[in-house]
N, C-alpha and C. Protein backbone atom coordinates (compact mmCIF):
# COMPACT_ATOMS: atom_id res chain seq x y z
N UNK A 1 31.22 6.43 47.75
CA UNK A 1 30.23 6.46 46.70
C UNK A 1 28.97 5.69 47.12
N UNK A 2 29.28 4.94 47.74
CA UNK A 2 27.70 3.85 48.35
C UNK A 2 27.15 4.97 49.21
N UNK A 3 27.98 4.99 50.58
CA UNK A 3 26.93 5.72 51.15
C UNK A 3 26.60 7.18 50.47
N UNK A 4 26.71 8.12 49.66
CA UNK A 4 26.07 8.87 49.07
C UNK A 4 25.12 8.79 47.87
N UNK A 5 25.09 7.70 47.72
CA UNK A 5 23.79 6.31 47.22
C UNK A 5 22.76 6.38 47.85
N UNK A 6 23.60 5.72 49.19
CA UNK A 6 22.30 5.60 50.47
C UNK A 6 22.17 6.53 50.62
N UNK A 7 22.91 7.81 51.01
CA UNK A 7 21.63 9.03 51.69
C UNK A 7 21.11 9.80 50.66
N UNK A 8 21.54 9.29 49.36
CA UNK A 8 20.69 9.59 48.28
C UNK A 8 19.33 9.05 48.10
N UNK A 9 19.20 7.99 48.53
CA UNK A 9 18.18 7.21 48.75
C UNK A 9 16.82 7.67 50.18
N UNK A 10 17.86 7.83 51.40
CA UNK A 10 16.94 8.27 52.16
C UNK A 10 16.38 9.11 51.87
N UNK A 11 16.90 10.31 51.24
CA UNK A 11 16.04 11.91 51.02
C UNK A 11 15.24 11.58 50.14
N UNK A 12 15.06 10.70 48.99
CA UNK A 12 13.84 9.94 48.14
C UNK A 12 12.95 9.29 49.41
N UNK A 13 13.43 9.01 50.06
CA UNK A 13 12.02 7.87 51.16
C UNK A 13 11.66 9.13 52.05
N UNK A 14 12.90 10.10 52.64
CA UNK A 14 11.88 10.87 54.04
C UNK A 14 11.89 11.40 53.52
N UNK A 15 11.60 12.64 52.42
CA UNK A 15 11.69 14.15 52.05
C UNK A 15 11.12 14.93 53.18
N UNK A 16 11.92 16.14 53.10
CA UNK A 16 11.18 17.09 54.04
C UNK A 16 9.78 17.53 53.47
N UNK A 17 9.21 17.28 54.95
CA UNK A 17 7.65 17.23 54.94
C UNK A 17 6.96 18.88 55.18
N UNK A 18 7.33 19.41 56.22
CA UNK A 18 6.98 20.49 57.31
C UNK A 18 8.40 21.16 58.06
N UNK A 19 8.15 22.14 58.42
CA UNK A 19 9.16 22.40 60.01
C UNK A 19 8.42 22.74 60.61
N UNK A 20 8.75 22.18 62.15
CA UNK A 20 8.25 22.34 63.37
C UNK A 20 9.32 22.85 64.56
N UNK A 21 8.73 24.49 64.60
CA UNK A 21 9.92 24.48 65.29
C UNK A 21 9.78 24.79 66.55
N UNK A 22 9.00 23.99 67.12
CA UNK A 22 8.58 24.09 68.67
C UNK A 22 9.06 22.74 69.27
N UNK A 23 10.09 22.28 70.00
CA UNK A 23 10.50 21.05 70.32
C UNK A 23 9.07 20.47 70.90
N UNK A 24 8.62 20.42 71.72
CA UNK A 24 7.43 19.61 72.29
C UNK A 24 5.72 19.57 71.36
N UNK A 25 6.41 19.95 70.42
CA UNK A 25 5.23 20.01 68.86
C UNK A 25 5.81 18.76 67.89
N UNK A 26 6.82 18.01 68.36
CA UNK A 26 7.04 17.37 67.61
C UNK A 26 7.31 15.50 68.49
N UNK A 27 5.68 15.39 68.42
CA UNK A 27 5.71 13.91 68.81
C UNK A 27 5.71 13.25 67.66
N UNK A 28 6.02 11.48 67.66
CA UNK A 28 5.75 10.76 66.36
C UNK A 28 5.10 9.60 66.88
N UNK A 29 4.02 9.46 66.27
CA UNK A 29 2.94 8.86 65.52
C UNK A 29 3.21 7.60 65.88
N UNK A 30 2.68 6.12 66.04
CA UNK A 30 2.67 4.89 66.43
C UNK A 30 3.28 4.51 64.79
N UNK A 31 2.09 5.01 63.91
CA UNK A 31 1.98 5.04 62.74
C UNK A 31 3.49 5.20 61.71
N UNK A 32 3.99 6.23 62.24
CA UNK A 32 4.79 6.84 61.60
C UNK A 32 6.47 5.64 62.38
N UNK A 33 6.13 5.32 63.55
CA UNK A 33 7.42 4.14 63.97
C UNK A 33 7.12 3.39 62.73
N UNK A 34 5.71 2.83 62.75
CA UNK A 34 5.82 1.68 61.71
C UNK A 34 6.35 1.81 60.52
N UNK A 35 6.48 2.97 60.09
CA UNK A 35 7.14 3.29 58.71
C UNK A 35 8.94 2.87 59.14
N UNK A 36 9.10 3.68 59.61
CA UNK A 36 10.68 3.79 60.66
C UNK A 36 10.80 2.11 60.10
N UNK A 37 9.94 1.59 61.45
CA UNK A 37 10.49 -0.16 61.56
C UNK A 37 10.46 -0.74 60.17
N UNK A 38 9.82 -0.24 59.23
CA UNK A 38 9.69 -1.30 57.65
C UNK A 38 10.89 -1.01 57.17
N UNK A 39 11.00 0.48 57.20
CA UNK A 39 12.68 0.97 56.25
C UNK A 39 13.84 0.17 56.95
N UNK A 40 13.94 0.61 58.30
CA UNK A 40 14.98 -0.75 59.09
C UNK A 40 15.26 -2.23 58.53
N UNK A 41 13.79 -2.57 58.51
CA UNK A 41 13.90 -3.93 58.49
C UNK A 41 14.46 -4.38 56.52
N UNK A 42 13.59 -3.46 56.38
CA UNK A 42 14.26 -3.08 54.45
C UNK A 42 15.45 -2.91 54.62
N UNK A 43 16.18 -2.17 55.27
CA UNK A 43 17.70 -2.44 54.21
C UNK A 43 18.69 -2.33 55.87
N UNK A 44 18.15 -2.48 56.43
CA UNK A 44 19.18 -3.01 57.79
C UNK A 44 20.48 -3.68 57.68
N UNK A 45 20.06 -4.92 56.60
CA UNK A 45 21.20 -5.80 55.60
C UNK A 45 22.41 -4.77 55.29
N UNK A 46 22.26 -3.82 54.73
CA UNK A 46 23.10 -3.38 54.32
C UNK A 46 24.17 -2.24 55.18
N UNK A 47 23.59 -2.60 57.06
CA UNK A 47 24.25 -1.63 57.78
C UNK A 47 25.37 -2.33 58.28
N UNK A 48 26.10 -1.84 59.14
CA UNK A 48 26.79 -2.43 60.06
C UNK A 48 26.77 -1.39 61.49
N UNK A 49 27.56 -2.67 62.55
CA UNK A 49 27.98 -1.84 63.79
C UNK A 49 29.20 -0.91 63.43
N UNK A 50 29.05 0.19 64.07
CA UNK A 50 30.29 1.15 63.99
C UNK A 50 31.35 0.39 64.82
N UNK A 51 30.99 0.04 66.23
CA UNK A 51 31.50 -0.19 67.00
C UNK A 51 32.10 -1.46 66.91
N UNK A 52 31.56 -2.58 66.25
CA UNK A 52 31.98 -3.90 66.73
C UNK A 52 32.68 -4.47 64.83
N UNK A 53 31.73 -3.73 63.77
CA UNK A 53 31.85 -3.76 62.52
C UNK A 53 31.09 -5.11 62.07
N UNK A 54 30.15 -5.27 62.91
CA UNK A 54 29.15 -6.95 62.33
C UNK A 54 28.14 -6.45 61.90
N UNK A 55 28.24 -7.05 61.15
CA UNK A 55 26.97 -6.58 60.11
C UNK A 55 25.18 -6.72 61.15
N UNK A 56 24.42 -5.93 60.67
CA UNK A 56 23.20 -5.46 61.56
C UNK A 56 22.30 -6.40 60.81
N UNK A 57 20.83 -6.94 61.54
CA UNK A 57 20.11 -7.71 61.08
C UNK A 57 18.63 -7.15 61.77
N UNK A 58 17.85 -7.40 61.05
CA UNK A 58 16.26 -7.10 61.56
C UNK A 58 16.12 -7.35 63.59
N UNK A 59 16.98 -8.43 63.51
CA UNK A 59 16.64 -8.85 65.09
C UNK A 59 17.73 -8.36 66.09
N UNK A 60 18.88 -7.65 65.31
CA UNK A 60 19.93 -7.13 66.26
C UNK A 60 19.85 -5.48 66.04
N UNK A 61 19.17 -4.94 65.36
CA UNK A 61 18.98 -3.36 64.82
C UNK A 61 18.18 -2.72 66.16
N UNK A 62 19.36 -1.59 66.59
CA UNK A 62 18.72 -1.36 67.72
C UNK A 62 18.91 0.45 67.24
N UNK A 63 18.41 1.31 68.63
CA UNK A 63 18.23 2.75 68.52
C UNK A 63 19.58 3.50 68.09
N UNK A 64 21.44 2.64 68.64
CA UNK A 64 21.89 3.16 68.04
C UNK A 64 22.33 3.22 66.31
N UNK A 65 22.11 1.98 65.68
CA UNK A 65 21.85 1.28 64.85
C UNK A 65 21.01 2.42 63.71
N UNK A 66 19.60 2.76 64.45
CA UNK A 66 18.88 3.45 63.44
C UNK A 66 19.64 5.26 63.26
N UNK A 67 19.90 5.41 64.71
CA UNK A 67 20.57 6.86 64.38
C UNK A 67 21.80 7.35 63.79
N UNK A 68 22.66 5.96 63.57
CA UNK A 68 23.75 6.10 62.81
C UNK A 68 23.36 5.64 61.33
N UNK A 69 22.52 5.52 61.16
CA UNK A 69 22.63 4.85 59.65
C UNK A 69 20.97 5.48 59.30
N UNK A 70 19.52 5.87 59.92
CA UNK A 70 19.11 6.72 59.30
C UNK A 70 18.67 8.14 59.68
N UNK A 71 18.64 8.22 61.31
CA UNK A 71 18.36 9.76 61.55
C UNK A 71 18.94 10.49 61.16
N UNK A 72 20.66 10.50 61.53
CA UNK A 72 21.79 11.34 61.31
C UNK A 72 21.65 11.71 59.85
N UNK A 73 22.15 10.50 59.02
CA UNK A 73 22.11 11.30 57.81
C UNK A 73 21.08 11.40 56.96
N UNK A 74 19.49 11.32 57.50
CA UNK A 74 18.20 11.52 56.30
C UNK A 74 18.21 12.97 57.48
N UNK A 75 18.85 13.71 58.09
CA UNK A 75 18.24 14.46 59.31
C UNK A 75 19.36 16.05 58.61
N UNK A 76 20.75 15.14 58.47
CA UNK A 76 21.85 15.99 58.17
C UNK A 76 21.61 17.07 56.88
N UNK A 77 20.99 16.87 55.44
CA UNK A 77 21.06 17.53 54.99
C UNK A 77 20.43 18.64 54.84
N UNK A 78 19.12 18.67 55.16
CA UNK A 78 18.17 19.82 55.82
C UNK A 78 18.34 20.04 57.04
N UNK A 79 19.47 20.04 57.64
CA UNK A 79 19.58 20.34 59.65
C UNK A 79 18.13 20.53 59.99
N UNK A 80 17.15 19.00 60.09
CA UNK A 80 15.83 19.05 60.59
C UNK A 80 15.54 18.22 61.52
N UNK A 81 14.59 18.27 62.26
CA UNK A 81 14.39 17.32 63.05
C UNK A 81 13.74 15.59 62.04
N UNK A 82 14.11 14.79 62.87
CA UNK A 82 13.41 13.34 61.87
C UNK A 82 12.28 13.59 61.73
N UNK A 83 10.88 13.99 62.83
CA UNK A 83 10.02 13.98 62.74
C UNK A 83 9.13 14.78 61.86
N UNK A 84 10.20 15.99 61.33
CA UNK A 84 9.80 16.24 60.17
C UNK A 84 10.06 16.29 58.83
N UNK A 85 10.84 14.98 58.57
CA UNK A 85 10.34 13.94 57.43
C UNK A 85 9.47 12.97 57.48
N UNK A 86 8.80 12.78 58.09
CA UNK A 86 7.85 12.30 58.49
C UNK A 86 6.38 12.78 58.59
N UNK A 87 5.99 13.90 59.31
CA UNK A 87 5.03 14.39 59.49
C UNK A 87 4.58 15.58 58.40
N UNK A 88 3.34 16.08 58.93
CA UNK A 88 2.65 17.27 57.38
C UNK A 88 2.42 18.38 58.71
N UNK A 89 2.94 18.50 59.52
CA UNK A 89 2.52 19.52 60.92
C UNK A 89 2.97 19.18 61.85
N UNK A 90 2.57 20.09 62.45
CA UNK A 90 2.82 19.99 63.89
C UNK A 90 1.92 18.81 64.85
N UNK A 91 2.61 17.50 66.17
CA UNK A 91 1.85 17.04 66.57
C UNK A 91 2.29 17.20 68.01
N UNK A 92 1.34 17.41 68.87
CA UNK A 92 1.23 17.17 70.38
C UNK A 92 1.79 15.92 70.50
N UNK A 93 2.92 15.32 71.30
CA UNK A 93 2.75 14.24 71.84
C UNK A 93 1.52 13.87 72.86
């Protein structure tokens, strides 16, 4: 019941924005990390390691960290890429 809270929650923060369905049309933004890094650092508290089961913190939250707890499932229910919850188009890296 929590985590369908939480990814109730993510699809309120990323909604799908666009599809882009050209893989190399979909760079992200300096801009758009910084969003990434605030939500992390916002509720990171409430993740843990899969692997080790210690709880995650602003200064130990790493890439696998964000893809288990927000790519995968803000990504899972529209089978989309992240970058487009995020973006309004298509961007060139």
């Amino acid at each position: 019941a929590q985590f369908t809270g939480y990814v109730a929650q993510l699809a309120r923060h990323f909604p799908l924005r666009c599809r882009i369905d050209l893989t190399e049309r979909r760079g992200i933004t300096l801009s758009q990390l910084k969003i990434v890094k605030a939500f992390v650092q916002e509720h990171c508290h409430i993740w843990h390691d899969t692997y080790s089961g210690k709880a995650v913190s602003g200064g130990s939250a790493n890439l696998y960290h964000v893809n288990t707890w927000l790519i995968k499932p803000s990504t899972n229910t529209e089978n989309c890429a992240f970058v487009e919850l995020l973006a309004d188009a298509e961007q060139i890296p």
